[in-house]
N, C-alpha and C. Protein backbone atom coordinates (compact mmCIF):
# COMPACT_ATOMS: atom_id res chain seq x y z
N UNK A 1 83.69 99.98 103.48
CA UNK A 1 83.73 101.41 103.30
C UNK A 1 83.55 101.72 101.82
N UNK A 2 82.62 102.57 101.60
CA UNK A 2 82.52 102.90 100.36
C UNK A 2 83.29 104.01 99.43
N UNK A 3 83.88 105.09 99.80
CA UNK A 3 85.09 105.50 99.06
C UNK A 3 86.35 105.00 99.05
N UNK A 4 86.29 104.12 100.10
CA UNK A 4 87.86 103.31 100.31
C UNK A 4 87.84 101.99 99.35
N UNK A 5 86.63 101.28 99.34
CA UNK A 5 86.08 99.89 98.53
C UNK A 5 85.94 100.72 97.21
N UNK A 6 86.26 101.88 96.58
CA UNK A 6 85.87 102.63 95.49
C UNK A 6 84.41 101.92 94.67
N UNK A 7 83.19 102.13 95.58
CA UNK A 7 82.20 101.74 94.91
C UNK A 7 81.91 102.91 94.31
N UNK A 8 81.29 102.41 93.22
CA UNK A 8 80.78 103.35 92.00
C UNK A 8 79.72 104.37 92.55
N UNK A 9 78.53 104.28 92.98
CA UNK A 9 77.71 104.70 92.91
C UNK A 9 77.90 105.59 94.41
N UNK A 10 78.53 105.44 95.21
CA UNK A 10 79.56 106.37 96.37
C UNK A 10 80.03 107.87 96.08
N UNK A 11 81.27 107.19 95.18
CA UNK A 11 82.57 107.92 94.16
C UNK A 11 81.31 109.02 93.54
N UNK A 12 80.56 108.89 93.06
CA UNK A 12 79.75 109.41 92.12
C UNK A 12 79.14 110.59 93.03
N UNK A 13 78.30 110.29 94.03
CA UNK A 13 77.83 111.06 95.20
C UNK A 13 78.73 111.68 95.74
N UNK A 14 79.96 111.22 96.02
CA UNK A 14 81.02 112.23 96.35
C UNK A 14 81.41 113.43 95.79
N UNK A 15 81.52 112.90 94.22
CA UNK A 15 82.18 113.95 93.68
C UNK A 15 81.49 115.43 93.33
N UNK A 16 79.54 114.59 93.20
CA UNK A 16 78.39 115.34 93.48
C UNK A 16 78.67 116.56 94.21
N UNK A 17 79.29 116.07 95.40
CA UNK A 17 78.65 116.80 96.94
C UNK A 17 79.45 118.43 96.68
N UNK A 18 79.20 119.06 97.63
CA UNK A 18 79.83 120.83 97.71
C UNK A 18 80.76 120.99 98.36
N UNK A 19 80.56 119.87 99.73
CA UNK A 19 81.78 119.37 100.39
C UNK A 19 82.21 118.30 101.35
N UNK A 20 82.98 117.84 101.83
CA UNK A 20 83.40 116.82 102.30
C UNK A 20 83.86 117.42 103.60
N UNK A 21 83.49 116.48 104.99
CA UNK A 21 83.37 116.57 106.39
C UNK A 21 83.72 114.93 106.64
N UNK A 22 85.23 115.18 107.07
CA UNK A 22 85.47 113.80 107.94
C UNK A 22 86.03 113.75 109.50
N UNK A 23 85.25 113.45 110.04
CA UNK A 23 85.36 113.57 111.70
C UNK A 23 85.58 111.60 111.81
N UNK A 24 87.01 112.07 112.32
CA UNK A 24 87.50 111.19 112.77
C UNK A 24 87.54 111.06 114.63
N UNK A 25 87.89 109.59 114.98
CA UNK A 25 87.67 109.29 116.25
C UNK A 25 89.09 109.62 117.41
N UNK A 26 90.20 109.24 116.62
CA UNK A 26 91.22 109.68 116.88
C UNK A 26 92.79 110.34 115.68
N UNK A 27 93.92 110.60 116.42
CA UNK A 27 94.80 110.99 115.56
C UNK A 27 95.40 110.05 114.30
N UNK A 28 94.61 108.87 114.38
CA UNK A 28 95.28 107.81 113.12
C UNK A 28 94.86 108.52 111.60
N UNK A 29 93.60 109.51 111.96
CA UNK A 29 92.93 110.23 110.52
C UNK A 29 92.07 109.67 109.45
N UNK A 30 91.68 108.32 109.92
CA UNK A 30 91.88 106.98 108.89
C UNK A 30 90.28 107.88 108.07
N UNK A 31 89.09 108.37 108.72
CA UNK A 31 88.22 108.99 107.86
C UNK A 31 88.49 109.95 106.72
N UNK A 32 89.91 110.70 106.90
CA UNK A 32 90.12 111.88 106.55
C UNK A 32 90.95 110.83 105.49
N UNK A 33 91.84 109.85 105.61
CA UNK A 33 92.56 109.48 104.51
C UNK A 33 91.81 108.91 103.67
N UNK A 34 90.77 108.39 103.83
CA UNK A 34 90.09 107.56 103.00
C UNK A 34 89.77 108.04 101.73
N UNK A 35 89.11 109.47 101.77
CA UNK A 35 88.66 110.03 100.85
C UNK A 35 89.58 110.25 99.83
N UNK A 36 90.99 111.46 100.73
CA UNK A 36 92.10 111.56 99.99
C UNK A 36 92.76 110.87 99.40
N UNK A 37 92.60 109.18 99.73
CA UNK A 37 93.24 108.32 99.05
C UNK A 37 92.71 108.23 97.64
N UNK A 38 91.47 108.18 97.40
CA UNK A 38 90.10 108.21 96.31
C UNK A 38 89.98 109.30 95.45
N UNK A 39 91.35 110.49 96.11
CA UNK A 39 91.30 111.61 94.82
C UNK A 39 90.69 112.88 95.47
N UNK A 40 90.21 112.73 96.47
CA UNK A 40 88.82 113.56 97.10
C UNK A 40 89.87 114.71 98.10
N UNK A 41 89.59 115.73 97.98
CA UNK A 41 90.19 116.82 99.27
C UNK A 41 88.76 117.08 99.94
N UNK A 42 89.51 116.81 101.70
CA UNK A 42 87.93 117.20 102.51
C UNK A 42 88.26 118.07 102.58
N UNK A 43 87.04 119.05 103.38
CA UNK A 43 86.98 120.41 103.04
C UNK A 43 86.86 120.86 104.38
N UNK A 44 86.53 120.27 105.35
CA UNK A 44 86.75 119.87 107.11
C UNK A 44 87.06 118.71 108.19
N UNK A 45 87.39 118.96 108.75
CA UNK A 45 88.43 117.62 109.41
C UNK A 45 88.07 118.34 110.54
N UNK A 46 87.58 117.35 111.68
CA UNK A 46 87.48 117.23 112.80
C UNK A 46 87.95 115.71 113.64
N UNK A 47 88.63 115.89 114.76
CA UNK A 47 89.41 115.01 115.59
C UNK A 47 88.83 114.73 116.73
N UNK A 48 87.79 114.01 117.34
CA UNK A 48 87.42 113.94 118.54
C UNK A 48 88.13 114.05 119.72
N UNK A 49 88.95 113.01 119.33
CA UNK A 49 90.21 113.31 120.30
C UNK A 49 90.93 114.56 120.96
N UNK A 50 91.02 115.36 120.03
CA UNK A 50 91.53 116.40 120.27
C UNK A 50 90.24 117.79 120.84
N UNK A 51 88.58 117.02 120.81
CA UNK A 51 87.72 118.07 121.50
C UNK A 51 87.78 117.58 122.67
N UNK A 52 88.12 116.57 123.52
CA UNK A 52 88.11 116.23 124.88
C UNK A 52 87.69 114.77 124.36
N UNK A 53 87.11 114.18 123.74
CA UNK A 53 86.71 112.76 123.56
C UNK A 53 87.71 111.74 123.76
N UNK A 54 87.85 110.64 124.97
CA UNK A 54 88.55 110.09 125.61
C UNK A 54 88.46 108.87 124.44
N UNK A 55 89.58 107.97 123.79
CA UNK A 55 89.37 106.76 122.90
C UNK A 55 89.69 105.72 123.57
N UNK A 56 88.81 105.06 123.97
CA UNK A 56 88.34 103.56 124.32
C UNK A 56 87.58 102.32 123.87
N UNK A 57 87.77 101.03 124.34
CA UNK A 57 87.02 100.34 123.65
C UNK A 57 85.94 100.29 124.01
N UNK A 58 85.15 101.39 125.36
CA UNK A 58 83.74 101.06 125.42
C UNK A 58 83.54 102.14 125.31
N UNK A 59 81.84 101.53 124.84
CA UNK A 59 81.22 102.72 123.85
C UNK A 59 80.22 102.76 124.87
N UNK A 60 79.66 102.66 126.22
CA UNK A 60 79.15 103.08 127.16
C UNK A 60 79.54 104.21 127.60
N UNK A 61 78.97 105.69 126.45
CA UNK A 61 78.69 106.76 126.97
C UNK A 61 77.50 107.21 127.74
N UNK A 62 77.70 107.86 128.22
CA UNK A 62 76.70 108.88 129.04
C UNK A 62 76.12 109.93 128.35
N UNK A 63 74.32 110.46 128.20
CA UNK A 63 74.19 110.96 126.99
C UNK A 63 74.55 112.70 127.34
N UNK A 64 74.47 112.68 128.23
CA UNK A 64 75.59 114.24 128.43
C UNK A 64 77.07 114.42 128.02
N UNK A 65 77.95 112.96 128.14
CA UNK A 65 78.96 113.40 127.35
C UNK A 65 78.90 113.25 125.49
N UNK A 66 77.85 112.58 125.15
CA UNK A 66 77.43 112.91 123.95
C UNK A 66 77.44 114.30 123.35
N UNK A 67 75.92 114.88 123.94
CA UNK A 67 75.72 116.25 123.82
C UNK A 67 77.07 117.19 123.67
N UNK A 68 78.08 116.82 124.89
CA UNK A 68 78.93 117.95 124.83
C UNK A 68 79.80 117.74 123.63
N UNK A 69 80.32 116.43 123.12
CA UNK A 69 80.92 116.81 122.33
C UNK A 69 80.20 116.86 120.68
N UNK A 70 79.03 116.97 120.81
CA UNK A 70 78.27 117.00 119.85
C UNK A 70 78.19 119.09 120.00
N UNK A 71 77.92 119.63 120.69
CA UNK A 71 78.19 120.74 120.86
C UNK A 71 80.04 121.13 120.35
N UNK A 72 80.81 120.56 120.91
CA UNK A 72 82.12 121.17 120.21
C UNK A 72 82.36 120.75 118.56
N UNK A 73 81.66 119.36 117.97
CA UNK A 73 81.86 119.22 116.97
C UNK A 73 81.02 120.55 116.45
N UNK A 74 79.68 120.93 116.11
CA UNK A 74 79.01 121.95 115.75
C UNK A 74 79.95 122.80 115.66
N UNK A 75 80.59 123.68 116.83
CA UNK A 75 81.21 124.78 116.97
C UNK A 75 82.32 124.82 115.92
N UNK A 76 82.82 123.69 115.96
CA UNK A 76 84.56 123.46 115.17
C UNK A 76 83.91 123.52 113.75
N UNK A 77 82.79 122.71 112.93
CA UNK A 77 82.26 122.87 111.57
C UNK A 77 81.68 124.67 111.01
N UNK A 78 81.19 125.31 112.11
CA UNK A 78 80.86 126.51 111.90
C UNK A 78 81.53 127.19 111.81
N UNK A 79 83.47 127.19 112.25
CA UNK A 79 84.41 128.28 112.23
C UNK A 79 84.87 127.69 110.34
C-alpha cells in the first residue's frame, strides 16, 4: 500500500489531490485509516457493507449485483 508503506512519490500525489475518497469493503475502515494514519483527512468515506454489499471470501459476483452497488456508491459520493 502506498500511503500506508509512506512511499514518496504517493504522499506527494496525495497531498496534490482536492480530495480524498476511501470506500472501504467493510466496518474494519482499514482504507479510511490508512490515509489518516499518513496525516491525510478523507473527505468521503463510503462502507460497502453498509450499501447492502454482503462480505465474503468469494468474489464470484454477478454483474448486476455489481452495477447495483456501483449505483449506490455514485449516489452516496454525490450527497
Amino acid at each position: 500500500m502506498g500511503i500506508g508503506g509512506k512511499v514518496p512519490g504517493i504522499l506527494k500525489s496525495t497531498e496534490e489531490t482536492d480530495e480524498i475518497i476511501a470506500i472501504d469493503g467493510c466496518a474494519l475502515i482499514c482504507a479510511k485509516k490508512s490515509p489518516e494514519l499518513a496525516g491525510f483527512t478523507v473527505d468521503k468515506h463510503i462502507v460497502l457493507t453498509e450499501l447492502g454489499m454482503q462480505k465474503n471470501k468469494d468474489l464470484d459476483l454477478q454483474e448486476s449485483e455489481v452495477k447495483e452497488i456501483m449505483t449506490r456508491v455514485e449516489n452516496a459520493l454525490s450527497n
